[in-house]
Protein backbone atom coordinates (compact mmCIF):
# COMPACT_ATOMS: atom_id res chain seq x y z
CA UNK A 1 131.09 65.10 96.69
CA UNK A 2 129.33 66.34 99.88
CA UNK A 3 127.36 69.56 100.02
CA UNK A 4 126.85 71.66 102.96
CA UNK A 5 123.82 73.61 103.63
CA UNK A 6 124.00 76.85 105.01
CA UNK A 7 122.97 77.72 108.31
CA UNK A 8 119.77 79.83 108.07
CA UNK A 9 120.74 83.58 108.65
CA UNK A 10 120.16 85.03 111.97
CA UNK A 11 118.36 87.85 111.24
CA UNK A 12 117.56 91.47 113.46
CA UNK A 13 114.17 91.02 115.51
CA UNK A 14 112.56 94.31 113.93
CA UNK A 15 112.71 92.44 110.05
CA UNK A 16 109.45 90.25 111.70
CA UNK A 17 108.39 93.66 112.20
CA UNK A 18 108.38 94.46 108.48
CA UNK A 19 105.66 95.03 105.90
CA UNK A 20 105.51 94.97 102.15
CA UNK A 21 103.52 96.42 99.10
CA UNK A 22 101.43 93.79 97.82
CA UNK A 23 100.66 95.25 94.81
CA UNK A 24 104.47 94.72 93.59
CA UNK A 25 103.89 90.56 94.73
CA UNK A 26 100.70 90.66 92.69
CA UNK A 27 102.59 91.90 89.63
CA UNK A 28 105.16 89.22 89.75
CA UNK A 29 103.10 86.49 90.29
CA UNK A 30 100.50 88.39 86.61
CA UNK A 31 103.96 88.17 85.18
CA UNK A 32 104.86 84.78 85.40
CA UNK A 33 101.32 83.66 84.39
CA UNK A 34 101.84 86.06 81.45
CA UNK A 35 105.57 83.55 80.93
CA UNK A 36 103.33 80.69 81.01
CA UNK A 37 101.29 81.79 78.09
CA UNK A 38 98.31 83.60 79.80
CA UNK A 39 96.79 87.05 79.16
CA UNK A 40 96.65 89.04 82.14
CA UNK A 41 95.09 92.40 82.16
CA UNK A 42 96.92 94.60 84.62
CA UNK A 43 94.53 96.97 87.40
CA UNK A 44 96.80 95.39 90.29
CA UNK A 45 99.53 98.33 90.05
CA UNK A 46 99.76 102.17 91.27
CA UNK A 47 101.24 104.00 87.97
CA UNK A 48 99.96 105.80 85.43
CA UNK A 49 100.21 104.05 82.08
CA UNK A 50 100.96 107.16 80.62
CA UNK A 51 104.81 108.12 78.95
CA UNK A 52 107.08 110.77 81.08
CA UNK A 53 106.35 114.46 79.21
CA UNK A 54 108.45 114.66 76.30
CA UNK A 55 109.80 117.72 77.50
CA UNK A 56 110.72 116.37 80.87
CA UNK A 57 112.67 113.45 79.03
CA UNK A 58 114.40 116.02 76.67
CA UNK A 59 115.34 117.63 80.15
CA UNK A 60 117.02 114.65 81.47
CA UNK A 61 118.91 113.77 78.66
CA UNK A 62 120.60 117.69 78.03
CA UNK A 63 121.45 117.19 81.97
CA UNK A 64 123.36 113.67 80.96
CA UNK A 65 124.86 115.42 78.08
CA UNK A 66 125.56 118.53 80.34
CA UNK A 67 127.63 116.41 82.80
CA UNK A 68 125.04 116.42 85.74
CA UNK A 69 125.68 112.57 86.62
CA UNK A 70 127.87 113.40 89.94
CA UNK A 71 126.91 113.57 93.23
CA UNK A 72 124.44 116.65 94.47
CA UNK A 73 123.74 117.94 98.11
CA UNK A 74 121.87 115.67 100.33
CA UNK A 75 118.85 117.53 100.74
CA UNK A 76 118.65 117.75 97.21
CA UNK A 77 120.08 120.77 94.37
CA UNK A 78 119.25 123.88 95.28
CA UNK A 79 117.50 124.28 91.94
CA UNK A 80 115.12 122.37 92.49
CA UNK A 81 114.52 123.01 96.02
CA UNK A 82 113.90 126.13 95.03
CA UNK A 83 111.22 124.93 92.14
CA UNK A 84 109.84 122.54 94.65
CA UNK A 85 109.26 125.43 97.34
CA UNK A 86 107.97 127.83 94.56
CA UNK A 87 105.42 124.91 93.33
CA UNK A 88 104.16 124.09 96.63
CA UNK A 89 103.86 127.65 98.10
CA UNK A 90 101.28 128.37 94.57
CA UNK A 91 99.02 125.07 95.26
CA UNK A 92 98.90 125.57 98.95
CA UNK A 93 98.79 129.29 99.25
CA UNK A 94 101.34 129.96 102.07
CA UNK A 95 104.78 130.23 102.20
CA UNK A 96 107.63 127.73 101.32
CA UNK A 97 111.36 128.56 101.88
CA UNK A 98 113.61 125.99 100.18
CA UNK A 99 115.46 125.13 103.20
CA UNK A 100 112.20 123.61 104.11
CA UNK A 101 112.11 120.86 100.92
CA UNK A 102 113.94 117.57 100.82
CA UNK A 103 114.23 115.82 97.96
CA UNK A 104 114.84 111.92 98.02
CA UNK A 105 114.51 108.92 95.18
CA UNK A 106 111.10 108.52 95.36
CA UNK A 107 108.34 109.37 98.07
CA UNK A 108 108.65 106.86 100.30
CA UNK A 109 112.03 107.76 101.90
CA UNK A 110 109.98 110.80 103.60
CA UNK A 111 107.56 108.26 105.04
CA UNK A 112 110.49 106.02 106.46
CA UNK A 113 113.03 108.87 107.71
CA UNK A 114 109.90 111.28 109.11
CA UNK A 115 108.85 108.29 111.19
CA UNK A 116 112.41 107.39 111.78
CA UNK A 117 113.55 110.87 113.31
CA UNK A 118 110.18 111.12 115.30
CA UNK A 119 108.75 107.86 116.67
CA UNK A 120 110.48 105.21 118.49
CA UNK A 121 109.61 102.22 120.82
CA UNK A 122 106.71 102.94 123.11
CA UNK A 123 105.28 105.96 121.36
CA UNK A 124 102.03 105.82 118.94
CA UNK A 125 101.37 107.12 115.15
CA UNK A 126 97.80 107.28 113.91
CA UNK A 127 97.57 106.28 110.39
CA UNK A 128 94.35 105.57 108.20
CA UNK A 129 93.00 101.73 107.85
CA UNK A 130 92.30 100.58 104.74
CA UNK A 131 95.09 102.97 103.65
CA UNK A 132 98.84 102.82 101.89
CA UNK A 133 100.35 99.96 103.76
CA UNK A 134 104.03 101.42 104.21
CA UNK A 135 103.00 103.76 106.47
CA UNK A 136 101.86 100.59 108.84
CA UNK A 137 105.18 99.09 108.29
CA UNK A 138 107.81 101.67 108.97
CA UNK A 139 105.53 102.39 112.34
CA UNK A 140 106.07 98.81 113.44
CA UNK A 141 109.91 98.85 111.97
CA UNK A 142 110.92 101.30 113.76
CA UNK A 143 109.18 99.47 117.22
CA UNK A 144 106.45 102.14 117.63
CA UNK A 145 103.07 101.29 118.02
CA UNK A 146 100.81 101.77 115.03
CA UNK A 147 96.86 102.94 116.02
CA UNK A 148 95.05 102.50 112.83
CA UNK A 149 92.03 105.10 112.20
CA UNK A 150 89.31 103.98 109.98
CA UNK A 151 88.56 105.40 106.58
CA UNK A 152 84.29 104.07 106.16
CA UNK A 153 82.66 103.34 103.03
CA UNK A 154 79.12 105.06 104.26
CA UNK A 155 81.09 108.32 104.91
CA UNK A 156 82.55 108.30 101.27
CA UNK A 157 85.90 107.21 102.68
CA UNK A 158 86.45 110.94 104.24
CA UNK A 159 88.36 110.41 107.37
CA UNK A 160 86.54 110.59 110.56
CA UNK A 161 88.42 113.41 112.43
CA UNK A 162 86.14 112.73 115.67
CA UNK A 163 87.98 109.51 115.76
CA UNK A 164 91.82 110.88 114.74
CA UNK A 165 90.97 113.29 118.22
CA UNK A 166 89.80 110.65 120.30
CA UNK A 167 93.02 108.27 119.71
CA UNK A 168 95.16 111.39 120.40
CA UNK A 169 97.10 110.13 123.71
CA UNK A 170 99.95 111.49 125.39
CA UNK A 171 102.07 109.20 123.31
CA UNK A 172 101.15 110.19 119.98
CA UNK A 173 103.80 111.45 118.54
CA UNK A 174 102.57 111.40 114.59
CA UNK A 175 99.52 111.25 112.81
CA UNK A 176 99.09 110.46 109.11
CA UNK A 177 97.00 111.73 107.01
CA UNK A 178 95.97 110.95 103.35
CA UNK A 179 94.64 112.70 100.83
CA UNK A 180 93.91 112.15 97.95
CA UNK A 181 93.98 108.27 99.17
CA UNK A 182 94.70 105.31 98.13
CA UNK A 183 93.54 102.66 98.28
CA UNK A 184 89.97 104.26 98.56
CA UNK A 185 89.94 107.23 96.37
CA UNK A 186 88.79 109.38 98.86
CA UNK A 187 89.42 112.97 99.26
CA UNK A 188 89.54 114.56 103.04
CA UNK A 189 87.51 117.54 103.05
CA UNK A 190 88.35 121.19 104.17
CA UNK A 191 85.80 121.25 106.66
CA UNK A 192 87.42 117.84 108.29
CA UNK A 193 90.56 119.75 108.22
CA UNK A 194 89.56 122.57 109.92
CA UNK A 195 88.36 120.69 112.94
CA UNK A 196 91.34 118.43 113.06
CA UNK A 197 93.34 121.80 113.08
CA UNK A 198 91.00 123.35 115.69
CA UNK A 199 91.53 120.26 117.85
CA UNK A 200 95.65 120.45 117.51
CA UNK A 201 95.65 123.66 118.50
CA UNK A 202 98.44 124.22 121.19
CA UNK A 203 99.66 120.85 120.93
CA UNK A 204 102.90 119.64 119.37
CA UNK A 205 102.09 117.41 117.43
CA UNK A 206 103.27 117.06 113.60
CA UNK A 207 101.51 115.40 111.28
CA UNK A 208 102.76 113.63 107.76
CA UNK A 209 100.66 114.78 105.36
CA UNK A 210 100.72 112.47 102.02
CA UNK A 211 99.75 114.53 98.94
CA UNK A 212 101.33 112.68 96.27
CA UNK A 213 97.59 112.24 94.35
CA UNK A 214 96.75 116.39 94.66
CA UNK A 215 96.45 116.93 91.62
CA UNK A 216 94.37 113.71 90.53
CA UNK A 217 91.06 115.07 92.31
CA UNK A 218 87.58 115.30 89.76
CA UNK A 219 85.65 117.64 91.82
CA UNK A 220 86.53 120.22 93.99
CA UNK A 221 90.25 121.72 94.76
CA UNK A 222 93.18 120.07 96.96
CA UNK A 223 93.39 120.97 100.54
CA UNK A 224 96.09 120.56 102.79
CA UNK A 225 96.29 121.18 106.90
CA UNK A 226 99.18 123.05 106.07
CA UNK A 227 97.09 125.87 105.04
CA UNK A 228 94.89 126.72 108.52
CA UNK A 229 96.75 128.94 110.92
CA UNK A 230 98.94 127.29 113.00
CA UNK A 231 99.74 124.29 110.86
CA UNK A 232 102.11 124.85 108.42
CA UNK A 233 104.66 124.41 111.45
CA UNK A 234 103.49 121.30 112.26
CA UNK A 235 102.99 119.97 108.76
CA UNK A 236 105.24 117.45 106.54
CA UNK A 237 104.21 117.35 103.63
CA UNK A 238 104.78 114.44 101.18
CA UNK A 239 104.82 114.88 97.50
CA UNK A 240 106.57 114.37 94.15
CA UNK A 241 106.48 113.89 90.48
CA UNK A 242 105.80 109.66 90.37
CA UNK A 243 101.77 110.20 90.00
CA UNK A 244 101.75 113.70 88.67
CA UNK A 245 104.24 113.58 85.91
CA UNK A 246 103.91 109.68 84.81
CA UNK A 247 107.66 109.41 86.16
CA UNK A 248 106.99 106.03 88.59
CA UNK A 249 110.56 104.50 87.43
CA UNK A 250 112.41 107.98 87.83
CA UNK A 251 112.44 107.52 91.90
CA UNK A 252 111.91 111.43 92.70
CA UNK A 253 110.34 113.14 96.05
CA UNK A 254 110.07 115.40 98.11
CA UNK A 255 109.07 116.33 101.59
CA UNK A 256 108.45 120.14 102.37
CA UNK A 257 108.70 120.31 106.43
CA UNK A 258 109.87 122.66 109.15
CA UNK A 259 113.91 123.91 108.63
CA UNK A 260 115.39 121.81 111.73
CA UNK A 261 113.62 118.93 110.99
CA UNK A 262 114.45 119.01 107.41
CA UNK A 263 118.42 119.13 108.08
CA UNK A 264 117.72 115.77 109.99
CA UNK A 265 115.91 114.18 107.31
CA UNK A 266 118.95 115.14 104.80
CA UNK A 267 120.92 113.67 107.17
CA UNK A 268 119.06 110.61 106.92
CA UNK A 269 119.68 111.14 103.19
CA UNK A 270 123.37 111.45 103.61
CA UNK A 271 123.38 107.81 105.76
CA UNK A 272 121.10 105.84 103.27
CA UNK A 273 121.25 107.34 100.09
CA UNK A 274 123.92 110.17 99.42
CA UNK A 275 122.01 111.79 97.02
CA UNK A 276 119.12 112.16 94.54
CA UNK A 277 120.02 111.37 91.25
CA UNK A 278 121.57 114.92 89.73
CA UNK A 279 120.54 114.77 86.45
CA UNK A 280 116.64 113.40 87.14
CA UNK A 281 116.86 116.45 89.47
CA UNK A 282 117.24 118.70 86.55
CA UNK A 283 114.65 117.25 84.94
CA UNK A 284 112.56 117.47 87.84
CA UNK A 285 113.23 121.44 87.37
CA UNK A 286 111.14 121.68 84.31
CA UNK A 287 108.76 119.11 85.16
CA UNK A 288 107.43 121.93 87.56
CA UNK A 289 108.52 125.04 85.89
CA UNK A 290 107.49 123.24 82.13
CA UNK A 291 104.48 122.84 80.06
CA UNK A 292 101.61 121.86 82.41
CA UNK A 293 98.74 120.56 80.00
CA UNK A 294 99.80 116.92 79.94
CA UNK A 295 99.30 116.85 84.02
CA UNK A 296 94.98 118.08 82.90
CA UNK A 297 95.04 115.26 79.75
CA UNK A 298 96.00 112.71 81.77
CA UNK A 299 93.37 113.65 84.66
CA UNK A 300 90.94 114.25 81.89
CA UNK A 301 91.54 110.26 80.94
CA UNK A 302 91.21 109.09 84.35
CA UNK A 303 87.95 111.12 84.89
CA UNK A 304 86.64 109.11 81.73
CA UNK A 305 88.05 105.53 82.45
CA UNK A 306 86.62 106.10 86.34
CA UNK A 307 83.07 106.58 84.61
CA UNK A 308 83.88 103.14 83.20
CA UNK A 309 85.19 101.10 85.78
CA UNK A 310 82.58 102.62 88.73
CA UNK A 311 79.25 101.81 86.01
CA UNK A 312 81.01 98.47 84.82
CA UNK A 313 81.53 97.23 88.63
CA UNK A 314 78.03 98.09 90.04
CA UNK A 315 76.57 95.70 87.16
CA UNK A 316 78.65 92.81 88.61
CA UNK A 317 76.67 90.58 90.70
CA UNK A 318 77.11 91.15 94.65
CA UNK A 319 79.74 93.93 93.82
CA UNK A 320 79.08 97.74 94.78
CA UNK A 321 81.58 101.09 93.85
CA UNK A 322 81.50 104.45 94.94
CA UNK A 323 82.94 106.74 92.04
CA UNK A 324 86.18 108.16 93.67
CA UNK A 325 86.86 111.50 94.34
CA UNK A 326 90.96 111.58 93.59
CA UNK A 327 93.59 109.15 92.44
CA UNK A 328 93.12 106.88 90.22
CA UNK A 329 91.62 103.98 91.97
CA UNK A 330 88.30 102.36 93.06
CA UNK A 331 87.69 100.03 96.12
CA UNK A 332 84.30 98.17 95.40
CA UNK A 333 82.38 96.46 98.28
CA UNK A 334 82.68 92.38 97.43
CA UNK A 335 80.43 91.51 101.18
CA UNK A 336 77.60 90.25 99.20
CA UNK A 337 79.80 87.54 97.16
CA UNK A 338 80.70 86.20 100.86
CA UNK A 339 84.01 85.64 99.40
CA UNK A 340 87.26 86.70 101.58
CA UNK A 341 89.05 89.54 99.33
CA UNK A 342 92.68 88.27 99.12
CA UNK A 343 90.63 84.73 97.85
CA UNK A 344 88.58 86.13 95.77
CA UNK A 345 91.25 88.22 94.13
CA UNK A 346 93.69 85.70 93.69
CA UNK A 347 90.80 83.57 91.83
CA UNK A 348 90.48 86.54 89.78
CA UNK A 349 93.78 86.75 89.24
CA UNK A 350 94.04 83.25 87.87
CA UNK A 351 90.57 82.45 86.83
CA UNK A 352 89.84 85.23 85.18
CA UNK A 353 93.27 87.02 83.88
CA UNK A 354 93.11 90.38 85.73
CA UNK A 355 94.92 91.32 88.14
CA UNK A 356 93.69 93.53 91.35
CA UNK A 357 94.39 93.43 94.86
CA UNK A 358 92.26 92.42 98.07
CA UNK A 359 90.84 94.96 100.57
CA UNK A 360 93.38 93.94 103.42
CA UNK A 361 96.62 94.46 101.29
CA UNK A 362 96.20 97.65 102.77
CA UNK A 363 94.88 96.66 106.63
CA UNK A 364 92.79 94.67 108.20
CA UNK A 365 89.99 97.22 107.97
CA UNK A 366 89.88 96.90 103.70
CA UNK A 367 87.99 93.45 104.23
CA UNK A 368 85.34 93.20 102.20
CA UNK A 369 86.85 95.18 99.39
CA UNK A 370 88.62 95.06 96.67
CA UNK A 371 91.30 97.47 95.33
CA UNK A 372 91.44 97.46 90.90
CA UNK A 373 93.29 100.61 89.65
CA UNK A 374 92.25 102.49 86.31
CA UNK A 375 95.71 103.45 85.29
CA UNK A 376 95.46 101.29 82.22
CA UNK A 377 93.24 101.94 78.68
CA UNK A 378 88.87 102.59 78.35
CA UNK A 379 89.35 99.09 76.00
CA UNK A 380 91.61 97.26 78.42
CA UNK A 381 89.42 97.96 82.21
CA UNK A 382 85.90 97.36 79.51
CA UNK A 383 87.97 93.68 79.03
CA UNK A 384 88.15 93.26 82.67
CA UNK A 385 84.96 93.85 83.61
CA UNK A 386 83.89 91.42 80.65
CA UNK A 387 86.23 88.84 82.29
CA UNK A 388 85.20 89.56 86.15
CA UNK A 389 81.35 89.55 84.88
CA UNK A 390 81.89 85.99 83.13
CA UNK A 391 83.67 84.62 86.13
CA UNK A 392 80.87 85.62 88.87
CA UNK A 393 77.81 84.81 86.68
CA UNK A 394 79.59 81.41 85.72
CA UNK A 395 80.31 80.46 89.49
CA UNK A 396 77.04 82.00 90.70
CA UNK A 397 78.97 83.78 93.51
């Protein structure tokens, strides 16, 4: 019996224009070592190990019993547009209507229909490098060019506004900021914001501002360029309840943005998605109207296991860490080992049982780095260390 082999699918160009996440590749290829019998200990991934609020679960499943599994407005119930808008107008200060919030399954659909609806071929968006790497792929996706902006290990990973101006052109049509960050950990401050806001003064244009970590910051408060006269306007704000609320799986965003623009981004909604999930919705509701003091134990618990990761790195041989400001990452400095980072992270990986990710998993500017997230337990990242320590010392790197 003959087989046929199918012809190779002819695919769009702009798919050789698309990224990916590494971290999620990194976690597939820890879980099949884990099938084969190995013990992997897990710093690769963005989520908080922590369970969803028990009162946020509770919500979700009265909202299933309640009947809310049907389709919901686009832009998202009014409910909780109107708890998102309330939430954001208390952290930032200024005012939110709800006809100004979004919400979508997750955070990234902001990133992709924001970038969608205002950059196409020939324009430019600024985005930070090392920094989240969709942001670098929906630019190219979409055929516009991306112009990276560097965030610097010797200025704490604060972005350098001086250099956001100075790659201003009369193309730009977006510019992306992040803050709390990842991969980094660094936290933009107000004074940087000020100037960047002094500097966009009387010009048009809007700038994504990712948030998602705001409340994961150990010293200081949260700013946002929203707040500095003028910029509200111009500001998109991207947030949600993944990092915040320990609700990674439950695929719930928001964007808070200027009326017109938002009715396009809901109709960007209505063409990929239909609709947030109703009932997650509701349970969005009192995740920001509910009991707040699991959002300060969990930050509490980062704050400690960050003490443990930054001390237990800076004893490795040829390895150096900043203690981050926000998030719940660190991005140690590998130059010394003279290793490249995706190498040296995949020999962790399967050398050594613990999985992180390589500087330039998140541009070509994180060489030199590496990225290890302290979402997991004090006893699990002390085990890693152990593990990374006993690796380098053994191979004298």
């Amino acid at each position: 019996m003959s087989t046929i082999t199918p012809k190779e699918i002819h695919l769009a160009e702009r798919m050789s224009r698309l990224g990916t996440e590494t971290a999620f590749e990194v976690l597939v290829r820890a879980r099949a070592l884990e099938a084969q019998g190995k013990e992997i200990i897990h710093l690769e991934i963005g989520e908080p190990d922590f369970s969803t609020p028990a009162n946020i679960v509770e919500a979700a499943a009265r909202a299933l019993r309640d009947g809310w599994t049907h389709y919901g407005p686009s832009a998202g119930l009014p409910q909780l547009r109107e708890a998102v808008a309330e939430y954001t107008t208390q952290y930032l200060g200024v005012p939110v209507d709800p006809n100004e919030v979004v919400i979508t399954p997750g955070g990234k659909p902001i990133m992709f229909f924001v970038i969608l609806a205002l950059a196409e071929r020939g324009d430019e968006v600024l985005y930070p490098n090392p920094g989240f790497p969709i942001y670098e792929s929906m630019i190219n996706f979409v055929g516009a060019k991306a112009v990276p902006y560097g965030l610097r290990e010797e200025q704490n990973f604060d972005a350098d506004m001086e250099e956001i101006i100075d790659k201003i052109t009369d193309r730009t049509r977006l510019i992306i900021l992040n803050s709390p960050q990842n991969p980094t950990g660094g936290v933009i401050g107000r004074e940087g914001l000020k100037a960047l806001a002094d500097k966009l003064a009387g010009r048009e244009i809007p700038v994504l501002s990712d948030e998602i970590y705001h409340r994961l910051i150990y010293e200081g408060e949260h700013s946002s360029l929203a707040q500095f006269p003028g910029m509200k306007d111009r500001t998109i704000i991207l947030n949600g309840f993944s990092k915040t609320y320990a609700m990674t799986g439950w695929r719930m965003g928001w964007g808070v943005m200027r009326a017109d623009l938002a009715r396009w981004v809901a109709q960007l909604m209505t063409n990929c998605n239909s609709c947030t999930a109703s009932f997650s919705q509701i349970a969005g509701i009192e995740a920001l109207r509910g009991d707040q003091s699991s959002v300060g134990v969990m930050r509490e618990e980062f704050r400690r296991r960050r003490s443990v990761i930054v001390e237990g790195l800076n004893r490795i041989p040829g390895f150096s860490c900043r203690q981050p400001r926000g998030a719940f990452y660190v991005f140690p400095n590998i130059k010394e080992t003279k290793w490249n980072s995706r190498i040296l992270a995949d020999t962790i990986l399967n050398e050594a049982g613990v999985a992180c990710l390589g500087g330039t998993a998140f541009g070509q500017w994180g060489e030199g780095y590496l990225r290890f997230s302290f979402a997991n337990s004090v006893e699990n990242i002390h085990r890693a260390l152990e593990r990374i320590g006993t690796w380098v010392r053994k191979n004298r790197i």
